[in-house]
C-alpha atoms as a PDB file:
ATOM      1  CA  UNK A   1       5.084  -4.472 -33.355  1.00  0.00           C
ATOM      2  CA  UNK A   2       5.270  -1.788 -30.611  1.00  0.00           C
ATOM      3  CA  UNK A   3       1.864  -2.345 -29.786  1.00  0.00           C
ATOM      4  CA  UNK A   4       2.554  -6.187 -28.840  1.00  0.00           C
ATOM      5  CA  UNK A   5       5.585  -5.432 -27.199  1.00  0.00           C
ATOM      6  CA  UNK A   6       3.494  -2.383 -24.915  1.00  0.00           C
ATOM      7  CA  UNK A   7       1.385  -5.464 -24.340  1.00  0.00           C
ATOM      8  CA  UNK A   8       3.332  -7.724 -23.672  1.00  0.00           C
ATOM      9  CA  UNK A   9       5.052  -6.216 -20.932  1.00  0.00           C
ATOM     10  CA  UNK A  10       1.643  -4.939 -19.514  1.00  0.00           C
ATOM     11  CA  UNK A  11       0.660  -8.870 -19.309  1.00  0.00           C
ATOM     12  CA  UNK A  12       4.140  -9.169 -17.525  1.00  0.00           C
ATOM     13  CA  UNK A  13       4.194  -6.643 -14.989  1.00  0.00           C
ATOM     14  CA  UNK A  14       0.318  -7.796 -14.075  1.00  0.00           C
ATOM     15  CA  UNK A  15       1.795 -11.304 -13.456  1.00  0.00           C
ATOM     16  CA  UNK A  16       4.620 -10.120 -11.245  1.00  0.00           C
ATOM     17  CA  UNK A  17       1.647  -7.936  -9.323  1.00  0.00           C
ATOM     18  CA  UNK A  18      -1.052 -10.713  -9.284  1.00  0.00           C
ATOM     19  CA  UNK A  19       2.556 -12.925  -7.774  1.00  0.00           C
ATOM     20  CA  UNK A  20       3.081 -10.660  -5.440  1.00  0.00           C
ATOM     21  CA  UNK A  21       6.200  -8.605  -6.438  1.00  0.00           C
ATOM     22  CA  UNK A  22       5.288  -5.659  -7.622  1.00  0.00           C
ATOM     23  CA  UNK A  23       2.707  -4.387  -4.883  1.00  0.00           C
ATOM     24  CA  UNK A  24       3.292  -1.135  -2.576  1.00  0.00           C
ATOM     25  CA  UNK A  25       0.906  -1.585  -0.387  1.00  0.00           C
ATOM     26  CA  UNK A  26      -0.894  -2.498   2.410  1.00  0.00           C
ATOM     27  CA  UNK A  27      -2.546  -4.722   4.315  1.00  0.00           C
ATOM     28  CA  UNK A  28      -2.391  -6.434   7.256  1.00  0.00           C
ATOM     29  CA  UNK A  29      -1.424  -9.836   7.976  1.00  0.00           C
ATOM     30  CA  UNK A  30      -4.513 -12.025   9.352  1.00  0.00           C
ATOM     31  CA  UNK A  31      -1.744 -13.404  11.469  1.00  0.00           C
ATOM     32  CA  UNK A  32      -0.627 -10.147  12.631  1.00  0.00           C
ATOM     33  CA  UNK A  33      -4.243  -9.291  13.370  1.00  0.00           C
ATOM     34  CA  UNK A  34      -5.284 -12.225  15.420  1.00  0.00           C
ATOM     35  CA  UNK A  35      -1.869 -11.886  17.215  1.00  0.00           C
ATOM     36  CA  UNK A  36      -1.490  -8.466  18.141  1.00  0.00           C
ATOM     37  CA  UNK A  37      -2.719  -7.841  21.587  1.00  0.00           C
ATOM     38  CA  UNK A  38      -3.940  -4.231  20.525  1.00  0.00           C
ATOM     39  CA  UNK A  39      -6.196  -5.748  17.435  1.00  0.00           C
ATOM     40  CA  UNK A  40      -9.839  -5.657  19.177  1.00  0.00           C
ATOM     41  CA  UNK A  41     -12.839  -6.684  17.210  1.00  0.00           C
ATOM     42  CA  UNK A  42     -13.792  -2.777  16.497  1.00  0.00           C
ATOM     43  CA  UNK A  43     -10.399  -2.633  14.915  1.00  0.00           C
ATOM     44  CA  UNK A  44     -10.826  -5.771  12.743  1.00  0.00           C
ATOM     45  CA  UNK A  45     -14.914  -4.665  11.581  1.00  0.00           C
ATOM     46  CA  UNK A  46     -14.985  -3.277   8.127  1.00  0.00           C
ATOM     47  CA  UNK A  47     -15.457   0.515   7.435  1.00  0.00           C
ATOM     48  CA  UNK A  48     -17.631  -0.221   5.022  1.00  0.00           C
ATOM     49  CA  UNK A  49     -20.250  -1.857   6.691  1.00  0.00           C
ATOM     50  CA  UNK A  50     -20.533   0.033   9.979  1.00  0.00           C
ATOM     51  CA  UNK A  51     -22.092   3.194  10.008  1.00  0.00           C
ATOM     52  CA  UNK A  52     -20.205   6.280  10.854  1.00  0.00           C
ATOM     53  CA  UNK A  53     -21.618   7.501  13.972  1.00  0.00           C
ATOM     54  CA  UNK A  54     -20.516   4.144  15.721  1.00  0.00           C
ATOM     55  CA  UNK A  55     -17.123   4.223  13.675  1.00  0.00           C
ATOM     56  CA  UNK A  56     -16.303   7.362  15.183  1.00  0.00           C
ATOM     57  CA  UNK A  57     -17.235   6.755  18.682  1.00  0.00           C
ATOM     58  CA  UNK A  58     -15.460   3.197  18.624  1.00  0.00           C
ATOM     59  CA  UNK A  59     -11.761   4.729  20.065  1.00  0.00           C
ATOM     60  CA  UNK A  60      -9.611   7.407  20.298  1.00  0.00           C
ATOM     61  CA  UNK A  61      -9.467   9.832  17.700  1.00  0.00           C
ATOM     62  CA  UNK A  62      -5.385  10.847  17.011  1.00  0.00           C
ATOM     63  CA  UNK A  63      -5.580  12.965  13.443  1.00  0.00           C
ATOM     64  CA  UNK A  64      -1.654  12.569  12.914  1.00  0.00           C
ATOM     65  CA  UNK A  65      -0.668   8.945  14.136  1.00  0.00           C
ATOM     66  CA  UNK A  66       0.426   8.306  10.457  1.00  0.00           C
ATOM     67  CA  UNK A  67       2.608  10.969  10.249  1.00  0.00           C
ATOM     68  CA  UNK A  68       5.876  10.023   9.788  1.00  0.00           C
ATOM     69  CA  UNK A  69       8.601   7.292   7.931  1.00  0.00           C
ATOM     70  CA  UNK A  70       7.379   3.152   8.525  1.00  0.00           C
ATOM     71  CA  UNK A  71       9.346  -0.020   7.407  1.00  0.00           C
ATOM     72  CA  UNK A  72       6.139  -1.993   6.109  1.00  0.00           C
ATOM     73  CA  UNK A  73       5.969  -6.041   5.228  1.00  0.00           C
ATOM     74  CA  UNK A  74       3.458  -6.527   2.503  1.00  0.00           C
ATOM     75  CA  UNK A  75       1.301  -9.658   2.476  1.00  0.00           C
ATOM     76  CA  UNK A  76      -0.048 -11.379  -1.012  1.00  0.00           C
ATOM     77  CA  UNK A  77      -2.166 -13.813  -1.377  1.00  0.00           C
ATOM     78  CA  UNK A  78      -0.016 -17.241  -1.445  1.00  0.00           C
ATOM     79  CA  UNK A  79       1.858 -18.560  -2.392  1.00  0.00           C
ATOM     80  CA  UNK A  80       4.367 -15.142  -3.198  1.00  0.00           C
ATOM     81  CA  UNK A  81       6.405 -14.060  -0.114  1.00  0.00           C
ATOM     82  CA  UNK A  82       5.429 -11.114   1.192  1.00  0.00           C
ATOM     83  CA  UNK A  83       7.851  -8.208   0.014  1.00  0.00           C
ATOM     84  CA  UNK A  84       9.270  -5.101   1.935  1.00  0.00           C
ATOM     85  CA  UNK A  85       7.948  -1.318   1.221  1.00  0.00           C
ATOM     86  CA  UNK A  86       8.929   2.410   2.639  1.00  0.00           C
ATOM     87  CA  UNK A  87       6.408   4.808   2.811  1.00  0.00           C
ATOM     88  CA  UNK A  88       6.381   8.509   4.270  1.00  0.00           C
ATOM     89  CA  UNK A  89       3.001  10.386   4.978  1.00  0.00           C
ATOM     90  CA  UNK A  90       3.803  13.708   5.751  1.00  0.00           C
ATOM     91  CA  UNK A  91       1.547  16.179   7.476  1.00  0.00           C
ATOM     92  CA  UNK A  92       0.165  18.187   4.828  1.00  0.00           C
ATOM     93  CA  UNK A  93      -1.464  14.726   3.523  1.00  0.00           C
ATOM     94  CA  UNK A  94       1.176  13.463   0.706  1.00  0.00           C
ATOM     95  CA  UNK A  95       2.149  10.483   0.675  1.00  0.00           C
ATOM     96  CA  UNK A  96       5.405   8.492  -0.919  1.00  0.00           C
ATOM     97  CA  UNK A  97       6.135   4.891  -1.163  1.00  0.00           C
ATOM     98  CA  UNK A  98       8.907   2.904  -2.570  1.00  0.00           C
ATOM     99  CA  UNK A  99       8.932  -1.062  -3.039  1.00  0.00           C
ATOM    100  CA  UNK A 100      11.279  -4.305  -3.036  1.00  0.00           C
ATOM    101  CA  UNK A 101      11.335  -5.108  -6.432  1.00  0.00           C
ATOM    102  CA  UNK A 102      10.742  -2.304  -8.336  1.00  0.00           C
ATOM    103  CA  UNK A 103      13.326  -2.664 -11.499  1.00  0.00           C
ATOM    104  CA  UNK A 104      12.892  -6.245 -13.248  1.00  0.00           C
ATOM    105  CA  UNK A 105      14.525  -6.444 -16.839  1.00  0.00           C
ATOM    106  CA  UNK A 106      11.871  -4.941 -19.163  1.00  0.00           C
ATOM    107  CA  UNK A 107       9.902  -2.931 -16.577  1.00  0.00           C
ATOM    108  CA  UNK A 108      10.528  -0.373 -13.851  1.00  0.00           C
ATOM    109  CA  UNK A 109       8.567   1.631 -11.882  1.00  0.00           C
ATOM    110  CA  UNK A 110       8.630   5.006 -10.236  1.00  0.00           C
ATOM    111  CA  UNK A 111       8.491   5.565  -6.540  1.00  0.00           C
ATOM    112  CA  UNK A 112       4.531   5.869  -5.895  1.00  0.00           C
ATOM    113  CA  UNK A 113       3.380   9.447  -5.053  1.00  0.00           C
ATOM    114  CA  UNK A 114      -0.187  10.107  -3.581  1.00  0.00           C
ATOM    115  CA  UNK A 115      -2.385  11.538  -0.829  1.00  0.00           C
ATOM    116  CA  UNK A 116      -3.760  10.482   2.590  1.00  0.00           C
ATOM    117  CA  UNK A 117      -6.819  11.418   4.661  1.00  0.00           C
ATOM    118  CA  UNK A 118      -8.023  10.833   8.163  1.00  0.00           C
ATOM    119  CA  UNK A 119     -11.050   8.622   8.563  1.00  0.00           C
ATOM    120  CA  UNK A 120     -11.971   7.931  12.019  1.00  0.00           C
ATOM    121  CA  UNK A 121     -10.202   7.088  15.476  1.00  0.00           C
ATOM    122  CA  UNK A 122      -6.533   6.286  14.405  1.00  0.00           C
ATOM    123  CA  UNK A 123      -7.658   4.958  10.732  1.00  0.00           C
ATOM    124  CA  UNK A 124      -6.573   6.776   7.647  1.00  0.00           C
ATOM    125  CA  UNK A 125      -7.051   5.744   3.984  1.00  0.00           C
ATOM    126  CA  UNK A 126      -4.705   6.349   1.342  1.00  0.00           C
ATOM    127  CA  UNK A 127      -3.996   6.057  -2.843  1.00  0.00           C
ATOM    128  CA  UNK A 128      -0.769   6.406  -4.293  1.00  0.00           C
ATOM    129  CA  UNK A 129       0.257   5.743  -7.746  1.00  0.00           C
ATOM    130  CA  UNK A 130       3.611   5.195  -9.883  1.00  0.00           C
ATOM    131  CA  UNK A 131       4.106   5.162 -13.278  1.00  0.00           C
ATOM    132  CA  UNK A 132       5.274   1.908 -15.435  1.00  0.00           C
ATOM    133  CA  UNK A 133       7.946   2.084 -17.924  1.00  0.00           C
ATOM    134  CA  UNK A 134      10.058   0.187 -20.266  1.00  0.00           C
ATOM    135  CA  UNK A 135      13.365   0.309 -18.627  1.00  0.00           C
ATOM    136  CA  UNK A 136      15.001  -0.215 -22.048  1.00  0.00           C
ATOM    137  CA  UNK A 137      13.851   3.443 -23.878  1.00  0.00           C
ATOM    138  CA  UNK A 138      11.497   4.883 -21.205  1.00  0.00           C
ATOM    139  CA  UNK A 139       8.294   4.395 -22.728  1.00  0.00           C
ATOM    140  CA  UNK A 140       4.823   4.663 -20.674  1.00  0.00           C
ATOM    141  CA  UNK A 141       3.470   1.480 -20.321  1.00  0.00           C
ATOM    142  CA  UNK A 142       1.098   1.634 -17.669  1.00  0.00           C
ATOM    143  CA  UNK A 143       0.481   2.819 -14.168  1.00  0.00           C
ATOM    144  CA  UNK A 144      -0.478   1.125 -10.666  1.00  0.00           C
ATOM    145  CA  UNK A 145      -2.506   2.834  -8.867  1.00  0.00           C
ATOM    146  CA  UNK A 146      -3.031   1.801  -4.626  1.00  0.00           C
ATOM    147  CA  UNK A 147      -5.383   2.545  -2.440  1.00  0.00           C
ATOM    148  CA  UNK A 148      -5.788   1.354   0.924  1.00  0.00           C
ATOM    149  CA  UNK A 149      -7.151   1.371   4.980  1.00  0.00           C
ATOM    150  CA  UNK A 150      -4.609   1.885   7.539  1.00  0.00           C
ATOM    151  CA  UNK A 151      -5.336   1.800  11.405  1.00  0.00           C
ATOM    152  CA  UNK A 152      -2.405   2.667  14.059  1.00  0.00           C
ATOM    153  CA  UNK A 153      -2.480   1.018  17.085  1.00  0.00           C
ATOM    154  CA  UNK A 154      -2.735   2.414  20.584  1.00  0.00           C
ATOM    155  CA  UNK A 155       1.390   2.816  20.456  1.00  0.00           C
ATOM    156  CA  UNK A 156       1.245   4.693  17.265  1.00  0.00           C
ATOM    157  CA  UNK A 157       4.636   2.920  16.563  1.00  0.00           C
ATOM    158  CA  UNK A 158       2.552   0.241  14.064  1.00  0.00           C
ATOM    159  CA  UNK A 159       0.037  -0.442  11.707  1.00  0.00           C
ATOM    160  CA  UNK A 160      -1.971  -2.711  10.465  1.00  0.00           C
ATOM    161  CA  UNK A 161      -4.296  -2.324   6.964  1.00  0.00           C
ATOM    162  CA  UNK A 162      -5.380  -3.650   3.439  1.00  0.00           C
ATOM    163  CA  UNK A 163      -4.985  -2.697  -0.107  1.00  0.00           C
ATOM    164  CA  UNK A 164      -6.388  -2.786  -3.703  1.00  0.00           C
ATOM    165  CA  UNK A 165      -3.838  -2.352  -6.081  1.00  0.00           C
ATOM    166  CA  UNK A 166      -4.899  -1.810 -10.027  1.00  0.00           C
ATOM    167  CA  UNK A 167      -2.300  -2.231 -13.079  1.00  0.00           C
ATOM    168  CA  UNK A 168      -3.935   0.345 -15.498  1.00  0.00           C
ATOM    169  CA  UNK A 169      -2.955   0.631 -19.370  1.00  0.00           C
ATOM    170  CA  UNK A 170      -1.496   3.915 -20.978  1.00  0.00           C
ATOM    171  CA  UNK A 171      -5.368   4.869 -21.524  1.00  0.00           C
ATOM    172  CA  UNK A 172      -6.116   4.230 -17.226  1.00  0.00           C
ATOM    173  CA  UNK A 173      -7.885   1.211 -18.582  1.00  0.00           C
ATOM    174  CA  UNK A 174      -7.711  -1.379 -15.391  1.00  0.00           C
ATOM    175  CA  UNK A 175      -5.649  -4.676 -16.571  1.00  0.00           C
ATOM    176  CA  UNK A 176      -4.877  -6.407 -13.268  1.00  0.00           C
ATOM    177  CA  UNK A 177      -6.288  -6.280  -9.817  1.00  0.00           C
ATOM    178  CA  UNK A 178      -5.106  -7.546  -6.329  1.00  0.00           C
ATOM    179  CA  UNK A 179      -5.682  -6.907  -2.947  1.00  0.00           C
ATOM    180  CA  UNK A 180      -3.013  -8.158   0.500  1.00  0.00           C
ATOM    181  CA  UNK A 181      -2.410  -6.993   3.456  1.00  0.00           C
ATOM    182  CA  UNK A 182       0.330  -5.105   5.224  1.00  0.00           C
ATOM    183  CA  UNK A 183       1.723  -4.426   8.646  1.00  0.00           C
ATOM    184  CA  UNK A 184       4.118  -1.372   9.694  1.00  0.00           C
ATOM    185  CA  UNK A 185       6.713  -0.229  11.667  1.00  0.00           C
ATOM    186  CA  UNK A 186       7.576   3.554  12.415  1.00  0.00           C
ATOM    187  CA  UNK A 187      11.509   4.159  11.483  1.00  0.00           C
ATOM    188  CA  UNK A 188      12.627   5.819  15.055  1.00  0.00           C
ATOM    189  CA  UNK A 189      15.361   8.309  15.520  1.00  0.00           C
ATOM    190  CA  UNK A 190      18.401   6.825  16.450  1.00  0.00           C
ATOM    191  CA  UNK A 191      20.570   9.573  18.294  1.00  0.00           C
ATOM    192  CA  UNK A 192      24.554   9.070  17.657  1.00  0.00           C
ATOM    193  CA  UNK A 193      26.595   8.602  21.204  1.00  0.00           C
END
């Protein structure tokens, strides 16, 4: 009986991911990219594909642009809203992240603790993950586990990037996948009067 209700609410927490409500992370908008007048066509070539030698000579290198607090919209694949996300990357390369949407009746999840690394120019990559549990006794039920690409532009007050986020059983077998985008905003200081 346990075992179908562990299941069960592993096959309902990797619907409310592959809907869209359940993701921290990150990518990118396609809108935001093709809009922002700091998105060039270096910044919108994949990583992956391009070697390194011309990744790191393709802008200005700034180690620590991610450092800091950012208000960040998350982008699913339609037809889910896109949902809002904190995240803090502090300088000696942790990372924490907190989501819209977090608690739902049978499941909740922790805030999402993880690491960060500079890549190239002002692009970092990132995974993070938070644990799943029933919110009625605690049990485990799973984990989600995000990784993604961040790159801040030349203000260093935004970001754009993507994600691939995995809903992984008790055992870290994968369940669910999905990948979105997400775009940033740096939380300022705001002095008192």
């Amino acid at each position: 009986m346990r075992v179908n209700k562990t299941l069960s609410s592993l096959l309902a927490v990797g619907m409310l991911l592959l809907l869209g409500t359940m993701v921290d992370a990150q990518r990118a908008s396609r809108e935001a990219l093709t809009k922002s007048p700091s998105a060039s066509s270096a910044d919108l070539k994949s990583p992956i594909f391009t070697s390194k030698p011309e990744r790191e000579s393709s802008g200005v290198t700034d180690k620590k642009a991610i450092i800091g607090s950012w208000l960040e919209t998350v982008t699913f694949p339609e037809p889910q809203p896109p949902i809002k996300s904190l995240s803090t990357f502090s300088a000696d390369g942790s990372l924490i992240v907190g989501d819209q949407g977090a608690v739902t009746g049978e499941t909740a999840f922790t805030p999402g603790h993880g690491a960060w690394v500079h890549e190239y120019g002002r692009t970092f990559s990132w995974t993070s993950v938070e644990i799943i549990y029933s919110h009625a006794d605690g049990s485990l039920i799973g984990y989600l586990k995000v990784s993604g690409r961040y790159t801040v532009d030349g203000t260093g007050n935004a970001y754009t990037g993507n994600f691939h986020a995995d809903i992984l059983d008790p055992d870290g077998n994968v369940l669910f996948s999905v990948e979105g985008t997400n775009a940033g905003t740096r939380i300022p200081v705001e002095l008192l009067p």
